[in-house]
Protein backbone atom coordinates (compact mmCIF):
# COMPACT_ATOMS: atom_id res chain seq x y z
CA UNK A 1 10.28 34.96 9.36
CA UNK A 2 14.14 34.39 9.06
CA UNK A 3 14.15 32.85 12.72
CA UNK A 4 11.15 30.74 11.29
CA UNK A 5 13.60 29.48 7.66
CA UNK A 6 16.36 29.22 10.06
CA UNK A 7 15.00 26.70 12.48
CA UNK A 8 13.29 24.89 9.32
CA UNK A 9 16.62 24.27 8.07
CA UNK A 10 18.35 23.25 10.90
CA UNK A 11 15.56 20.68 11.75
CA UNK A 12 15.96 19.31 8.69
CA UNK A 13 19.40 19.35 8.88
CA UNK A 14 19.40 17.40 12.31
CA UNK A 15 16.66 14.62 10.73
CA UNK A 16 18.55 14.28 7.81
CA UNK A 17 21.79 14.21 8.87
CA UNK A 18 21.92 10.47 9.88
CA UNK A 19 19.30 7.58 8.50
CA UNK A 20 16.61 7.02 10.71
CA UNK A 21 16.04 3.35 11.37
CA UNK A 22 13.02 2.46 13.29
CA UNK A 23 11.95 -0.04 14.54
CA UNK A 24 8.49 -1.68 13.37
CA UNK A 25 6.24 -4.58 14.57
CA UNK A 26 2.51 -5.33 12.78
CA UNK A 27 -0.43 -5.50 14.35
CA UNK A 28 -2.23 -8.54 12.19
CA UNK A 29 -5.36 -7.73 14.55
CA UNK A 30 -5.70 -3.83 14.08
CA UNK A 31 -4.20 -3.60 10.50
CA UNK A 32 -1.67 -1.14 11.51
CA UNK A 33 2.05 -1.07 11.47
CA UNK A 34 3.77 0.82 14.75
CA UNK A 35 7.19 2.04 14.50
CA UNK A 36 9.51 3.78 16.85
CA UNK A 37 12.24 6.01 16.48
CA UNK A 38 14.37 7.92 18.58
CA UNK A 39 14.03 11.38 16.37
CA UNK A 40 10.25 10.57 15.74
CA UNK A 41 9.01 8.96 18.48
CA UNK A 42 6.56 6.00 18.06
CA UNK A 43 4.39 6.12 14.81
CA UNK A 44 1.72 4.21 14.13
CA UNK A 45 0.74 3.39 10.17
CA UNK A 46 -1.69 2.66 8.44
CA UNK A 47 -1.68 -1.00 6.74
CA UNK A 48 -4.55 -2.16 5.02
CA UNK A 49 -4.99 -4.44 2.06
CA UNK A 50 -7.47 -1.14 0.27
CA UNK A 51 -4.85 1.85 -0.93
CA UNK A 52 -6.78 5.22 -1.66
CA UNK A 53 -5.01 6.61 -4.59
CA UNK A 54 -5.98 10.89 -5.28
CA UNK A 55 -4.59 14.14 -5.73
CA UNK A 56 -2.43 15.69 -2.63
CA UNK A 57 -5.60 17.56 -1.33
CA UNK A 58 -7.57 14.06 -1.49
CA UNK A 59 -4.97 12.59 0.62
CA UNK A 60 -4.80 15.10 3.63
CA UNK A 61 -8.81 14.84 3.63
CA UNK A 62 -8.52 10.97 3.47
CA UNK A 63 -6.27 10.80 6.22
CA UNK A 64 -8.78 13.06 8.03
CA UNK A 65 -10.97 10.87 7.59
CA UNK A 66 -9.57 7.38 8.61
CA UNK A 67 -11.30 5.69 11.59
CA UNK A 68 -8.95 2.55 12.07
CA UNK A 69 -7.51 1.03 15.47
CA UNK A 70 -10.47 2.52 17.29
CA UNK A 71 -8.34 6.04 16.14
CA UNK A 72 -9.92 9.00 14.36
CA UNK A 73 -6.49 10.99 14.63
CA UNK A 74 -4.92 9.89 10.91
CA UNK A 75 -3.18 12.60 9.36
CA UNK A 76 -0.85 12.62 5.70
CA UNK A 77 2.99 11.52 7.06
CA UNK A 78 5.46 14.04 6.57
CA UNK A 79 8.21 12.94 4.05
CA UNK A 80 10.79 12.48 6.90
CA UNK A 81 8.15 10.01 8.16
CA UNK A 82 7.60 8.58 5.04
CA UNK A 83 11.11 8.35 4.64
CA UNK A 84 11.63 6.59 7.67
CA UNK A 85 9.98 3.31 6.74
CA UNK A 86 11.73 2.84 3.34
CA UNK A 87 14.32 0.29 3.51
CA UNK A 88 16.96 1.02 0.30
CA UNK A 89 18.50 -2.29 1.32
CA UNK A 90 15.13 -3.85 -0.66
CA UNK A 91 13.86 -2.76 -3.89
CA UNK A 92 10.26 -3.39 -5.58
CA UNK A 93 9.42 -2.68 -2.64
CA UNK A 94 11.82 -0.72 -0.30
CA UNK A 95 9.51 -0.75 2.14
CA UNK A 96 10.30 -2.40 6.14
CA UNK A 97 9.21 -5.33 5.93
CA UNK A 98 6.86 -5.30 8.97
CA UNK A 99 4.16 -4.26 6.50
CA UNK A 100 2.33 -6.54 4.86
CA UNK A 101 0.49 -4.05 1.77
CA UNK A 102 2.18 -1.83 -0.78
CA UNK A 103 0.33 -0.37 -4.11
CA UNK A 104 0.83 -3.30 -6.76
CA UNK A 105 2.05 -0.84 -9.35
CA UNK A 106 4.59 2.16 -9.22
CA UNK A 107 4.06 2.52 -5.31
CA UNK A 108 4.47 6.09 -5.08
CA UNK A 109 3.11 7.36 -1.86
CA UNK A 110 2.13 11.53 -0.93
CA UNK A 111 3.76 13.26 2.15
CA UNK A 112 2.37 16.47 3.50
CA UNK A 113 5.58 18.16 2.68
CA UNK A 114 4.68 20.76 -0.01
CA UNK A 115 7.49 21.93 -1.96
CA UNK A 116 9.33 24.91 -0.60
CA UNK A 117 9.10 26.94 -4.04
CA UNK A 118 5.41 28.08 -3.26
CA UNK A 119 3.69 25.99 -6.25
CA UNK A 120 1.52 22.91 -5.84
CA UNK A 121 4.22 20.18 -5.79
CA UNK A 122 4.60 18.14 -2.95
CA UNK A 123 6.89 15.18 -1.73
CA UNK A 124 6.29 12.01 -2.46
CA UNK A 125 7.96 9.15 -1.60
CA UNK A 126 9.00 6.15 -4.40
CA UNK A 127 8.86 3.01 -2.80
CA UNK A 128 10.06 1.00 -5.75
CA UNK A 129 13.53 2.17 -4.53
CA UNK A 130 12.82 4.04 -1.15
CA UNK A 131 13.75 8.05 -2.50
CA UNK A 132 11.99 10.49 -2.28
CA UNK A 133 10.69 13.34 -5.12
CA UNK A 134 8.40 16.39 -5.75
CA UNK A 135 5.20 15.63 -8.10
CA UNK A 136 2.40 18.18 -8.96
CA UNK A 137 -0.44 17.92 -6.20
CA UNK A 138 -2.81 17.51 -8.89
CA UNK A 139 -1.31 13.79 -9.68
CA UNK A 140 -2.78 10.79 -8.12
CA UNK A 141 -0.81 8.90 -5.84
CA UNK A 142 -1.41 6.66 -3.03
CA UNK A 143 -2.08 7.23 0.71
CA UNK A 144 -0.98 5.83 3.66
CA UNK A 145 -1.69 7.23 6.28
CA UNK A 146 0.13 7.57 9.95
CA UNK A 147 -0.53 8.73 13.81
CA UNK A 148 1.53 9.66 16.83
CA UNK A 149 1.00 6.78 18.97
């Protein structure tokens, strides 16, 4: 278990410890955003006009159950992925501007990070300025979801 914390942290500490900056193109035909970066790999996001908004649970089993791109692989982004395409050189939205939709109001976005306390908060990420914070899972939030491409 202290091998597992251990390796957790230093992960985190390598992904964190200089700004990821991918880089994104759209896909106007598929609805989907794909982004690739060298700690990440390539990503591919979801980008649709629609935004599910639910509780953390109702996210992961959204995700689950995207079918978009001729893909049925969708899964909740992590909030180093999330991260990843905020752009704190914008605000309302910080978001890269290779996508084209963003929640109207307070676009606050779930990761599948839970927080590391053990409770039911979980990251999301605020793209009104592009930081991140911990809400209770039972708040509704939206979704976008995201792939390894």
């Amino acid at each position: 278990m202290k091998r597992y914390i251990a390796a957790s942290l230093l992960l985190c500490g390598l992904l964190n410890a200089e700004a990821l900056s991918p880089t994104c193109y759209r896909d106007n035909d598929k609805n989907v955003v794909v982004c690739s970066e060298k700690k990440l790999g390539r990503l591919m996001w979801q980008d649709e006009k629609q935004n599910f908004e639910g509780t953390w649970e109702q996210a992961q089993e959204y995700c689950k159950l995207v079918n978009l791109a001729g893909y049925k692989d969708w899964r909740l982004p992590t909030r180093v992925e999330l991260l990843s395409i905020a752009d704190k050189s914008r605000h309302g939205p910080a978001l890269n501007t290779a996508f084209k939709y963003i929640a109207d109001s307070f676009p606050n976005y779930w990761s599948s990070t839970k927080k590391a306390d053990g409770s039911s908060n979980a990251w999301i990420v605020v793209f009104e300025y592009g930081s991140d914070f911990w809400n209770d899972g039972s708040d509704r939030f939206f979704v976008r979801c995201v792939r390894q491409d």
